[in-house]
N, C-alpha and C. Protein backbone atom coordinates (compact mmCIF):
# COMPACT_ATOMS: atom_id res chain seq x y z
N UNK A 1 -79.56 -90.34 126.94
CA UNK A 1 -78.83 -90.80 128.10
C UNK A 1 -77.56 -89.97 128.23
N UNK A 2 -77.12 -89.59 129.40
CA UNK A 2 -76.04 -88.71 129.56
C UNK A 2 -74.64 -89.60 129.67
N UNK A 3 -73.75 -88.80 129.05
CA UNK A 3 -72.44 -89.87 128.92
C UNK A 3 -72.46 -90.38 130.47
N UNK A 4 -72.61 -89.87 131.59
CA UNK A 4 -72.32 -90.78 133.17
C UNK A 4 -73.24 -92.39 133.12
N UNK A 5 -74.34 -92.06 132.37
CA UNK A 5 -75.34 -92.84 132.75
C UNK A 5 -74.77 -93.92 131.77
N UNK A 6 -73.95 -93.77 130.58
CA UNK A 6 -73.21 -95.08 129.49
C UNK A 6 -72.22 -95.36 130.11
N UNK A 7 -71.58 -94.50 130.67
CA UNK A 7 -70.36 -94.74 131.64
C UNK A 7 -70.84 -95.97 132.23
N UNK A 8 -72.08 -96.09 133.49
CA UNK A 8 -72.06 -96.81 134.35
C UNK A 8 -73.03 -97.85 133.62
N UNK A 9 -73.60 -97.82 132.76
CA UNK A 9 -74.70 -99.02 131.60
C UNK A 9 -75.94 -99.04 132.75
N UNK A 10 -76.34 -97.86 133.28
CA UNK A 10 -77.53 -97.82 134.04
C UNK A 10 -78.49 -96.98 133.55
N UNK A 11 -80.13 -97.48 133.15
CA UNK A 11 -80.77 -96.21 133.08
C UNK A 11 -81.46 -96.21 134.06
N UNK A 12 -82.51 -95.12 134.15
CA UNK A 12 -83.44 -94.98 134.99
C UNK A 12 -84.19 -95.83 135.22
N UNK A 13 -84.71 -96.48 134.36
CA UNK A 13 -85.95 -97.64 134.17
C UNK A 13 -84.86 -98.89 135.61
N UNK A 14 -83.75 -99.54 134.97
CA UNK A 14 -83.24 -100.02 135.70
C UNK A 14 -83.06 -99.88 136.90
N UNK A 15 -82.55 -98.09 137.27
CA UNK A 15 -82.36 -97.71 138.34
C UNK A 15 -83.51 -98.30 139.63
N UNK A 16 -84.66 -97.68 139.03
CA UNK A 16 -85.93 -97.59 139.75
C UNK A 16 -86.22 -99.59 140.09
N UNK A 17 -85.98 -100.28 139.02
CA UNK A 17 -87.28 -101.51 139.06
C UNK A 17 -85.54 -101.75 140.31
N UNK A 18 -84.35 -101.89 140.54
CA UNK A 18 -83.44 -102.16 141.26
C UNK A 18 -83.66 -102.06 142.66
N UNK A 19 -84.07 -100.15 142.94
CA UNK A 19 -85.15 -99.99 144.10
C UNK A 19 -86.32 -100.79 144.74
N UNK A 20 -86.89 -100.79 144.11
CA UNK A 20 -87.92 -101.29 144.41
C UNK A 20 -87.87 -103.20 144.34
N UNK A 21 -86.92 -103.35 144.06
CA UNK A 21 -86.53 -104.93 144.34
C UNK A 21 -85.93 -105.03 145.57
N UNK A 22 -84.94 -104.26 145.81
CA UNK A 22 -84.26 -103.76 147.06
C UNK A 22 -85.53 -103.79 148.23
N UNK A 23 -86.33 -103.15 147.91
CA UNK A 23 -87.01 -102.60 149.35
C UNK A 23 -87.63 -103.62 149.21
N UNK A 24 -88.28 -104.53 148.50
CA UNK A 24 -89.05 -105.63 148.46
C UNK A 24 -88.31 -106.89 149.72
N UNK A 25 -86.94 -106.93 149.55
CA UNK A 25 -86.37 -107.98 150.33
C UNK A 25 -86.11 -107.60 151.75
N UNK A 26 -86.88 -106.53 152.19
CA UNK A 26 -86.71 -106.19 153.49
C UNK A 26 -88.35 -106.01 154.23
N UNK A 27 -88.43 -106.51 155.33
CA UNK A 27 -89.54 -106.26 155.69
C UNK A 27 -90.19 -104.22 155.36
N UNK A 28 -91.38 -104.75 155.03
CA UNK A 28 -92.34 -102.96 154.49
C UNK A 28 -92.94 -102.93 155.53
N UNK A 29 -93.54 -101.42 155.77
CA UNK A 29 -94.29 -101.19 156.86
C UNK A 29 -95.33 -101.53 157.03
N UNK A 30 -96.09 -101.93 157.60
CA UNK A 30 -96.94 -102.32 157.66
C UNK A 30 -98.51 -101.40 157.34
N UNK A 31 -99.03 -102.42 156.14
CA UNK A 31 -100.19 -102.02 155.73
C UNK A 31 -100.21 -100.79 154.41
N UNK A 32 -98.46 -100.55 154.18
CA UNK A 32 -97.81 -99.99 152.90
C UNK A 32 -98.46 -100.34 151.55
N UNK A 33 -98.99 -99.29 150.97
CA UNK A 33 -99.78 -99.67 149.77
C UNK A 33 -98.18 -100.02 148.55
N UNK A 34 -98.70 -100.78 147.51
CA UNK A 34 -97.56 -100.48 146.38
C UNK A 34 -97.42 -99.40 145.71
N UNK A 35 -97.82 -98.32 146.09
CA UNK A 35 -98.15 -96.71 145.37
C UNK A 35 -96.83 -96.53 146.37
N UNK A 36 -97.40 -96.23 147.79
CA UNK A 36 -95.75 -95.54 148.32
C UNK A 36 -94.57 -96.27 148.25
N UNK A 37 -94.60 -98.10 148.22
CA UNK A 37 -93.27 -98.08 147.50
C UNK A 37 -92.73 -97.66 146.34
N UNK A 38 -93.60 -97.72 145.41
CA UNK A 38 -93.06 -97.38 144.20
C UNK A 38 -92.17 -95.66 144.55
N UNK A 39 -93.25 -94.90 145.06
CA UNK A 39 -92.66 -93.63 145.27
C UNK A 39 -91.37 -93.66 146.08
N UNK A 40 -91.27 -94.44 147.48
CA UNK A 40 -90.20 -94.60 148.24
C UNK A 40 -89.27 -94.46 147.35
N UNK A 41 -89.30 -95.86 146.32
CA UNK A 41 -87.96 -96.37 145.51
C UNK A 41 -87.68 -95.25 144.39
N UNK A 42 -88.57 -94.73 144.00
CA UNK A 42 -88.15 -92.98 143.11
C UNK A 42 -87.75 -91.99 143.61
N UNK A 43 -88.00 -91.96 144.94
CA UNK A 43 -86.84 -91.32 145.51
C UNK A 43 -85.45 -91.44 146.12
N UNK A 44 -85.69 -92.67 146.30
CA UNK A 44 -84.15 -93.44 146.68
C UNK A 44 -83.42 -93.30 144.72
N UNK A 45 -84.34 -93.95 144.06
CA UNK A 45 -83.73 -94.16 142.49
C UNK A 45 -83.26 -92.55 142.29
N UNK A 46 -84.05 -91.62 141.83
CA UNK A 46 -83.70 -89.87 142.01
C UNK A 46 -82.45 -89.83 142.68
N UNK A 47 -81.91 -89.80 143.35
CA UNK A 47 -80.94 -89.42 144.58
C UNK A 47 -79.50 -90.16 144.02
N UNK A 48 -79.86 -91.91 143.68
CA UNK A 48 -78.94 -92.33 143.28
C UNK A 48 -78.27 -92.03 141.88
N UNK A 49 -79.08 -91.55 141.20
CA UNK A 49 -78.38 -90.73 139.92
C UNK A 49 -78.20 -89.27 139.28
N UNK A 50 -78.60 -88.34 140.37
CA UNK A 50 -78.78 -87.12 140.24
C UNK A 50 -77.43 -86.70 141.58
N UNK A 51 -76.63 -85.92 140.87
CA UNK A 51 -75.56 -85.65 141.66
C UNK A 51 -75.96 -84.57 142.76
N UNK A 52 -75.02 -84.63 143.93
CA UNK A 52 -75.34 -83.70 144.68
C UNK A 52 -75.07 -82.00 144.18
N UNK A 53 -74.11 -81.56 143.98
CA UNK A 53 -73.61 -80.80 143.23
C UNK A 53 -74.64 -80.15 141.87
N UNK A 54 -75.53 -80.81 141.12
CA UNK A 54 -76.17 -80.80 139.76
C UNK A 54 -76.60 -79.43 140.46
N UNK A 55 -76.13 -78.03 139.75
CA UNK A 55 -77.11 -77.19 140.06
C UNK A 55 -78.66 -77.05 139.58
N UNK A 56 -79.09 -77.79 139.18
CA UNK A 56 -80.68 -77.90 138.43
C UNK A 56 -81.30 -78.26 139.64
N UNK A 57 -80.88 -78.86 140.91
CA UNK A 57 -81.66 -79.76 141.57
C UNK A 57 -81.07 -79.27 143.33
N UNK A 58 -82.43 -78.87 143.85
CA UNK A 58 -81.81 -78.70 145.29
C UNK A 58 -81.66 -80.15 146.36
N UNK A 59 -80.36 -79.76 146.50
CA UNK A 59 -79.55 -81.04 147.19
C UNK A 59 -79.24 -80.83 148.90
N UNK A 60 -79.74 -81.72 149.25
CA UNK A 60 -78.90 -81.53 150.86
C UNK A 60 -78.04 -82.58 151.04
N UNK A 61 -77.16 -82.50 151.74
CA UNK A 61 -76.38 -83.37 152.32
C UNK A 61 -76.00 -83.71 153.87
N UNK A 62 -76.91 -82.86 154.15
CA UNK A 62 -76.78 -83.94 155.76
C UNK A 62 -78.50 -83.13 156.62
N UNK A 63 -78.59 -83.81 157.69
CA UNK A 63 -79.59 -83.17 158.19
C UNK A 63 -79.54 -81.44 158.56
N UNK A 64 -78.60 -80.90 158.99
CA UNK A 64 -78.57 -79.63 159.28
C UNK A 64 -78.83 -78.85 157.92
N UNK A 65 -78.50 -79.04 157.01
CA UNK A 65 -78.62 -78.81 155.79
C UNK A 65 -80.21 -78.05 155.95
N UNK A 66 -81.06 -79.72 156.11
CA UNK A 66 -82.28 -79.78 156.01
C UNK A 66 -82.70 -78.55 156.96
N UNK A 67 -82.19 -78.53 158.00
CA UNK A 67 -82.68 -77.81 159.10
C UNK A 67 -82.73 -76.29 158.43
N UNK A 68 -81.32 -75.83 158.17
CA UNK A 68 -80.78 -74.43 157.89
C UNK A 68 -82.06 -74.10 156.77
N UNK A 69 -82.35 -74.96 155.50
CA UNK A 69 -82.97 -74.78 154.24
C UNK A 69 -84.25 -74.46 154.44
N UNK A 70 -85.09 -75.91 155.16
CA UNK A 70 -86.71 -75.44 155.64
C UNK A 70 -87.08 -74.72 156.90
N UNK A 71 -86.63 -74.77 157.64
CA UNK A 71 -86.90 -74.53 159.11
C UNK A 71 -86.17 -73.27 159.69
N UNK A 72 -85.01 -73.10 159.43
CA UNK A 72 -84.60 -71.82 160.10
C UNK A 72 -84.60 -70.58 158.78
N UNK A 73 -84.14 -71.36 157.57
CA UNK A 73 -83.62 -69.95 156.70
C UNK A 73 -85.50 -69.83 156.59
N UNK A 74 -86.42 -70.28 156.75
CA UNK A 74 -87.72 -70.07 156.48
C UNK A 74 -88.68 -68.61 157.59
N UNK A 75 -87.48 -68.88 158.67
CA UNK A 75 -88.13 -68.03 159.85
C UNK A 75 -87.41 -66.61 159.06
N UNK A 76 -86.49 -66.70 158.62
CA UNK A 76 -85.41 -65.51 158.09
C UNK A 76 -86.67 -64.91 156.68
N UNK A 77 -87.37 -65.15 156.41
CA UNK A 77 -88.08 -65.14 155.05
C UNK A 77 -89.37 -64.21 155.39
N UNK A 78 -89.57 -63.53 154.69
CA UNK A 78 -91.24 -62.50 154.84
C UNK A 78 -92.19 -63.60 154.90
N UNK A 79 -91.99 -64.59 153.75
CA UNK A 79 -93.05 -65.96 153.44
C UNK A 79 -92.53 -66.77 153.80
N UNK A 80 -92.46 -67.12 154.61
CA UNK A 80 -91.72 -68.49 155.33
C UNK A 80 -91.68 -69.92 153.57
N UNK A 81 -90.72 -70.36 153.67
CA UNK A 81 -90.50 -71.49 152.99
C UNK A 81 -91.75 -72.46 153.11
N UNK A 82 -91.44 -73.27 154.00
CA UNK A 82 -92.10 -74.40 154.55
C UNK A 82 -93.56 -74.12 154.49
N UNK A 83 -94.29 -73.25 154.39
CA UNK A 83 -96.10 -73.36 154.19
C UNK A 83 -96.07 -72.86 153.28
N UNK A 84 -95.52 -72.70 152.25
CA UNK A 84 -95.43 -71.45 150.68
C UNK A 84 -95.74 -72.92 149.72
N UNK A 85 -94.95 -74.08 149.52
CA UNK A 85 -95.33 -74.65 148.12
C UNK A 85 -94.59 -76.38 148.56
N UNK A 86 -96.22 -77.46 147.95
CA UNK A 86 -96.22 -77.97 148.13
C UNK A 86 -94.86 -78.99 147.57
N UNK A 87 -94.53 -78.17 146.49
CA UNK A 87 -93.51 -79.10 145.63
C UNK A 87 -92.07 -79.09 146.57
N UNK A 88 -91.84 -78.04 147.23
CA UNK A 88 -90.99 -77.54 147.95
C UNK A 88 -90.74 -78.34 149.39
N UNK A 89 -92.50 -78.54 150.09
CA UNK A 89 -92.17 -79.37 150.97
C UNK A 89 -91.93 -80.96 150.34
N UNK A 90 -92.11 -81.02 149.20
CA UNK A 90 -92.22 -82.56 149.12
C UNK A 90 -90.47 -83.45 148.87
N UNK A 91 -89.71 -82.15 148.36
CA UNK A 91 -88.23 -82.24 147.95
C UNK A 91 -87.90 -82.26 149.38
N UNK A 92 -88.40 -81.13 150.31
CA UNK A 92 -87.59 -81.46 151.91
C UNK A 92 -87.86 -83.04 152.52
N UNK A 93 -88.91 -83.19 152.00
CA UNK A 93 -89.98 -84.52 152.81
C UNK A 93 -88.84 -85.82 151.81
N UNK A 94 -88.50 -85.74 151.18
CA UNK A 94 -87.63 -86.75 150.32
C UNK A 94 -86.19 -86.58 150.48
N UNK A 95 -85.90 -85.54 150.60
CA UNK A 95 -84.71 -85.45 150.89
C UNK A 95 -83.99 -85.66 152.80
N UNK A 96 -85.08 -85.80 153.54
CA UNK A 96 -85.25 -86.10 154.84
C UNK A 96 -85.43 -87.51 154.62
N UNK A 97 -86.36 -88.14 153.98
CA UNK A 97 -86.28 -89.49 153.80
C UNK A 97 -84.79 -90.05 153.59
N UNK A 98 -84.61 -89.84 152.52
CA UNK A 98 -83.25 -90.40 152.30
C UNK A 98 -82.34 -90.25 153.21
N UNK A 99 -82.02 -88.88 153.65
CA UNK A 99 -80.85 -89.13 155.53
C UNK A 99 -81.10 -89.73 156.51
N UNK A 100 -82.27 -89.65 156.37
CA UNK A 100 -82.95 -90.73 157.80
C UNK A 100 -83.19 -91.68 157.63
N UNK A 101 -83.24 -92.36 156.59
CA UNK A 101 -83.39 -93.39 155.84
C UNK A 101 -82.14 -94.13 156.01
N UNK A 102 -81.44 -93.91 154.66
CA UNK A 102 -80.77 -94.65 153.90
C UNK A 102 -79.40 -94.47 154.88
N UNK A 103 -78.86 -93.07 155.07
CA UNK A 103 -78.25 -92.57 155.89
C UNK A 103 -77.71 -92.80 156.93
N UNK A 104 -79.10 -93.26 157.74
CA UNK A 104 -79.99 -93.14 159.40
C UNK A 104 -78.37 -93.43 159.90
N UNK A 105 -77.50 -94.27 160.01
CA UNK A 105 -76.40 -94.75 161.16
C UNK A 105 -75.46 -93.45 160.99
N UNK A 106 -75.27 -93.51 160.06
CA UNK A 106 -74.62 -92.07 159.81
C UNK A 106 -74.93 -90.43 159.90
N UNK A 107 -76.30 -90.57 159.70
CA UNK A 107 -77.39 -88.92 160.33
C UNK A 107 -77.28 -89.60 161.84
N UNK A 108 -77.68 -90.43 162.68
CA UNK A 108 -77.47 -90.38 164.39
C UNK A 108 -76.41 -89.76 164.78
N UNK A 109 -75.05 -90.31 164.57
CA UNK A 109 -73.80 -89.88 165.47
C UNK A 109 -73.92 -88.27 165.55
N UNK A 110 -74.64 -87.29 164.73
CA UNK A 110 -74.59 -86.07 164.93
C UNK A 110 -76.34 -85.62 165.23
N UNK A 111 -77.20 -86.32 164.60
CA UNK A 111 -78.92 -85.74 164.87
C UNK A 111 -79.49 -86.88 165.78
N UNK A 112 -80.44 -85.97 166.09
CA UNK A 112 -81.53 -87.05 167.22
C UNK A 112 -82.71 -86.96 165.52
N UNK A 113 -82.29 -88.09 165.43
CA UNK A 113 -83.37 -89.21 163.77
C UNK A 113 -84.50 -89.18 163.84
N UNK A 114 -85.06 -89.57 165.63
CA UNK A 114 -86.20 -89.79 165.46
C UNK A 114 -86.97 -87.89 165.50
N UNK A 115 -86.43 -87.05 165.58
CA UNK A 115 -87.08 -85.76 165.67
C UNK A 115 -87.29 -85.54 164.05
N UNK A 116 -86.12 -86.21 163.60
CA UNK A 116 -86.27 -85.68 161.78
C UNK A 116 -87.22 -86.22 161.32
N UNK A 117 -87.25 -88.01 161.99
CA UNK A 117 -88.12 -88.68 161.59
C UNK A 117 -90.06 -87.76 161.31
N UNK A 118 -89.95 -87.07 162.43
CA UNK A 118 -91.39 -86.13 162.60
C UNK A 118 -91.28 -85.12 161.67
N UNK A 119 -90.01 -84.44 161.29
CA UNK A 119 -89.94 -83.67 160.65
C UNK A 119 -90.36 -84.03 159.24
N UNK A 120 -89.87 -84.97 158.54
CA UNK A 120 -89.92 -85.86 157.27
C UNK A 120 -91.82 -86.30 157.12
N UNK A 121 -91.84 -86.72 158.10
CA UNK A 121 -93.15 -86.64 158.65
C UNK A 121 -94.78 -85.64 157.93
N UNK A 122 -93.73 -84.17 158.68
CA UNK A 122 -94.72 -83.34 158.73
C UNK A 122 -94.39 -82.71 157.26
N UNK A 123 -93.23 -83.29 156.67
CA UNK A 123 -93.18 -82.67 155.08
C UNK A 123 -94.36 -82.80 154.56
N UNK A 124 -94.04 -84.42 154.73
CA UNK A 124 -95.60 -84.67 153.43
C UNK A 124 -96.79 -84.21 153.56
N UNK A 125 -96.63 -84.60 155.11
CA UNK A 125 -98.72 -84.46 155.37
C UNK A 125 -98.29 -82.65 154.53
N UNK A 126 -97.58 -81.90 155.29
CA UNK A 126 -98.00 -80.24 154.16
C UNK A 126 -97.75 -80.49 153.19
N UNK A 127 -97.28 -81.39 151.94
CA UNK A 127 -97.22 -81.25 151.03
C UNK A 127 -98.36 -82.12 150.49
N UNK A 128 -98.91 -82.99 151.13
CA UNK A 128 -99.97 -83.73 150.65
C UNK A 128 -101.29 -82.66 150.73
N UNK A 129 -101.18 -81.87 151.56
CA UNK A 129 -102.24 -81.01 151.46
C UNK A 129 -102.37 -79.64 150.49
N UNK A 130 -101.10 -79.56 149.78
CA UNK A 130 -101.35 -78.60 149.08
C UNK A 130 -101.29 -79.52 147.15
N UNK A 131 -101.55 -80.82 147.40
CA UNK A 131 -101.91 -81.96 145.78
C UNK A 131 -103.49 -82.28 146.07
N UNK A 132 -103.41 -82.87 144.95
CA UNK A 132 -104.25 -83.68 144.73
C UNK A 132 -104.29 -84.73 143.91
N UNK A 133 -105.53 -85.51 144.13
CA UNK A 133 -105.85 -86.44 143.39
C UNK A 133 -104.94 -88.00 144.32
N UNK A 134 -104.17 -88.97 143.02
CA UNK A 134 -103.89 -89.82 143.64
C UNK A 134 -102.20 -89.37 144.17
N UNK A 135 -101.62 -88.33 143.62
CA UNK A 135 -100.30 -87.65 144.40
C UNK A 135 -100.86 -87.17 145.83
N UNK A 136 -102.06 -86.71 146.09
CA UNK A 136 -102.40 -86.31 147.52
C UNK A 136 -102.24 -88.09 148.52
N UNK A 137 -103.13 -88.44 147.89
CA UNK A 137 -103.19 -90.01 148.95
C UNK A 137 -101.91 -90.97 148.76
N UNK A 138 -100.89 -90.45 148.47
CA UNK A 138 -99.54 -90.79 148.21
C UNK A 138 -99.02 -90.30 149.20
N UNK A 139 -98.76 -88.96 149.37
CA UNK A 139 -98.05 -88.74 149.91
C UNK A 139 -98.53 -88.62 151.43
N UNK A 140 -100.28 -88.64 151.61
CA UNK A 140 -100.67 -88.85 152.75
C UNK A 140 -99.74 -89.73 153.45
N UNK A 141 -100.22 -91.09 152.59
CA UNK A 141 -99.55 -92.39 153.51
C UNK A 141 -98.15 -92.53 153.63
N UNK A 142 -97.25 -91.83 152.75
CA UNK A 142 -95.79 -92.06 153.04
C UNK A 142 -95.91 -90.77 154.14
N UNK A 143 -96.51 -90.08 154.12
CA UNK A 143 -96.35 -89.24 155.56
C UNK A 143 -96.82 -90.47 156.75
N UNK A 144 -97.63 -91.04 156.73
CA UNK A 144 -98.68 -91.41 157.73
C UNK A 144 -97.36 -92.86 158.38
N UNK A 145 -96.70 -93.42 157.34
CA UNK A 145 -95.69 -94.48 157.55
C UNK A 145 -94.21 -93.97 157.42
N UNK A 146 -94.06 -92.54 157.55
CA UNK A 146 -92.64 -92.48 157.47
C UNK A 146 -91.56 -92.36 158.33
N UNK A 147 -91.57 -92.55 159.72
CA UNK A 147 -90.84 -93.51 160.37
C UNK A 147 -90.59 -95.08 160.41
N UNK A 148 -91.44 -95.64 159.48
CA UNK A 148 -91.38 -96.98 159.35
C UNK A 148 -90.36 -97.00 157.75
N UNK A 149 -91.06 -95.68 156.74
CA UNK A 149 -89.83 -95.93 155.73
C UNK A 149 -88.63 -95.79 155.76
N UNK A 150 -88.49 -94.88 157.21
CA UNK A 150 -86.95 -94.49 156.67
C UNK A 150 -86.12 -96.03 157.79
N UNK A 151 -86.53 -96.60 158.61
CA UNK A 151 -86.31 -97.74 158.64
C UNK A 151 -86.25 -98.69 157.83
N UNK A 152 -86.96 -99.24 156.87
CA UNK A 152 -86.81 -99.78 155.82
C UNK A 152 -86.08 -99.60 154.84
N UNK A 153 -85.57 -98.17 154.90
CA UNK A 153 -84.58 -98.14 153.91
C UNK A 153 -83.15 -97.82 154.71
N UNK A 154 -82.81 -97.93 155.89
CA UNK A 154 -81.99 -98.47 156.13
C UNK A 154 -81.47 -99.51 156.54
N UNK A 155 -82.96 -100.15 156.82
CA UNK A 155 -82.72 -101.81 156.75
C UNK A 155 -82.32 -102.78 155.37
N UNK A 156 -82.68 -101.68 154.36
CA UNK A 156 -82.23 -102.11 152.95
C UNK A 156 -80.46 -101.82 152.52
N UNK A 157 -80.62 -100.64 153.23
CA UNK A 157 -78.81 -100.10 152.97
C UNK A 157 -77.96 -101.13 153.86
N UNK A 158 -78.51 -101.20 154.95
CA UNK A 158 -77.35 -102.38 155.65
C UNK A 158 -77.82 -103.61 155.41
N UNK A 159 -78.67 -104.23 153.98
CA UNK A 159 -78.57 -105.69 153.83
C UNK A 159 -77.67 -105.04 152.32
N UNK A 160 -77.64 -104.08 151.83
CA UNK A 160 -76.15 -103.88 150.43
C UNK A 160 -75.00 -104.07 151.28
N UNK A 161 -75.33 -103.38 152.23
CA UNK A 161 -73.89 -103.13 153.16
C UNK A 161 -72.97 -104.55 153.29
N UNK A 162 -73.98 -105.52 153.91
CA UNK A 162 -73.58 -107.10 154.38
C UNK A 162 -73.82 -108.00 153.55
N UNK A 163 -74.11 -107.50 151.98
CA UNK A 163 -73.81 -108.37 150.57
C UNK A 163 -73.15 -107.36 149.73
N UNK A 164 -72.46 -106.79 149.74
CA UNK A 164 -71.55 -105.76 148.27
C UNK A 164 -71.22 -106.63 147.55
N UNK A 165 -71.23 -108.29 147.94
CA UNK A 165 -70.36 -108.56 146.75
C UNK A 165 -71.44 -109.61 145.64
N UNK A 166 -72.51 -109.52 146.65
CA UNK A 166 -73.73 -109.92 145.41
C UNK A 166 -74.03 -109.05 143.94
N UNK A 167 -73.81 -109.59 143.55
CA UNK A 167 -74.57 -108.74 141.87
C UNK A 167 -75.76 -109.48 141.28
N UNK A 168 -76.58 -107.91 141.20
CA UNK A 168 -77.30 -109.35 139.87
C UNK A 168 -77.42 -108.54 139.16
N UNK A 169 -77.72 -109.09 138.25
CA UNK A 169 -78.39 -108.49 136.08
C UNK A 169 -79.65 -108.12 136.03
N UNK A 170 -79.47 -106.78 136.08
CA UNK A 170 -80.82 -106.36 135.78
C UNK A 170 -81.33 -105.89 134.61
N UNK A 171 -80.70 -106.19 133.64
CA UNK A 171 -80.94 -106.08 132.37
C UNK A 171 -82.03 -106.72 131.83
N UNK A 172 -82.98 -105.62 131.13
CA UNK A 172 -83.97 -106.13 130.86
C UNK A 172 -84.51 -105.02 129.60
């Protein structure tokens, strides 16, 4: 465990089952298997303990970010980004989740959401097509429902928002 993570008495295990309790108390999309929540909440969990800054880990921080990284610096490229590697779209496809998501009130005042929303969208389905197995039909369906996730997870951020002062023990 890294001294931040004793700092705050959080591990991962916690992090994640926290997520996924979270998204549980908000209406899910409809017809959402428990495979893409679990994944939803690992990427919300990922995000919440991996700094932006960590150079090990490519980070965006706002939608243009997203834009400049897959979409335009990709046209600038011999091999375009975005059809080169599935792991690659799947970090854009998550990292779009989360701004449009968790974000969403705060990505509007400057992006039109629901375009990212397609964008976030079209991560997965290309990244679902370059997996397999049960990571392919994962990320199918969080493609196939992800305008409904990133609603849900900001329907989850503004029910923290309008309880901060709830706690519970997740110690386990």
């Amino acid at each position: 465990m890294s001294d931040f993570a004793e700092l705050l008495g959080v591990n991962t295990e916690q992090n994640l089952r926290f997520f996924i309790e979270s998204l549980q108390e908000v209406p899910l999309p409809n017809g959402a298997s428990d495979d893409e929540l679990f994944y939803v909440a690992s990427v919300l969990a990922h995000y919440a303990i991996v700094s932006r800054f960590d150079p090990a880990y490519l980070s965006m921080g706002s939608l243009s970010e997203i834009l400049d990284t897959f979409i335009l610096g990709g046209l600038l490229r011999p091999e375009p980004l975005i059809t080169s590697d599935s792991e690659i779209l799947e970090i854009a496809g998550s990292h779009t989740l989360l701004l449009v998501g968790f974000f969403r009130d705060q990505m509007r005042r400057r992006h039109n959401v629901g375009w990212f929303d397609e964008l976030g969208q079209s991560f997965y389905d290309k990244a679902s097509d370059g997996s397999s197995g049960k990571k392919r039909a994962v990320l199918q369906r969080v493609a196939g429902h992800f305008p409904s996730w990133a609603l849900t997870c900001n329907a989850m951020r503004r029910r923290f928002r309008d309880n901060y002062y709830v706690l519970r023990n997740n110690e386990g």
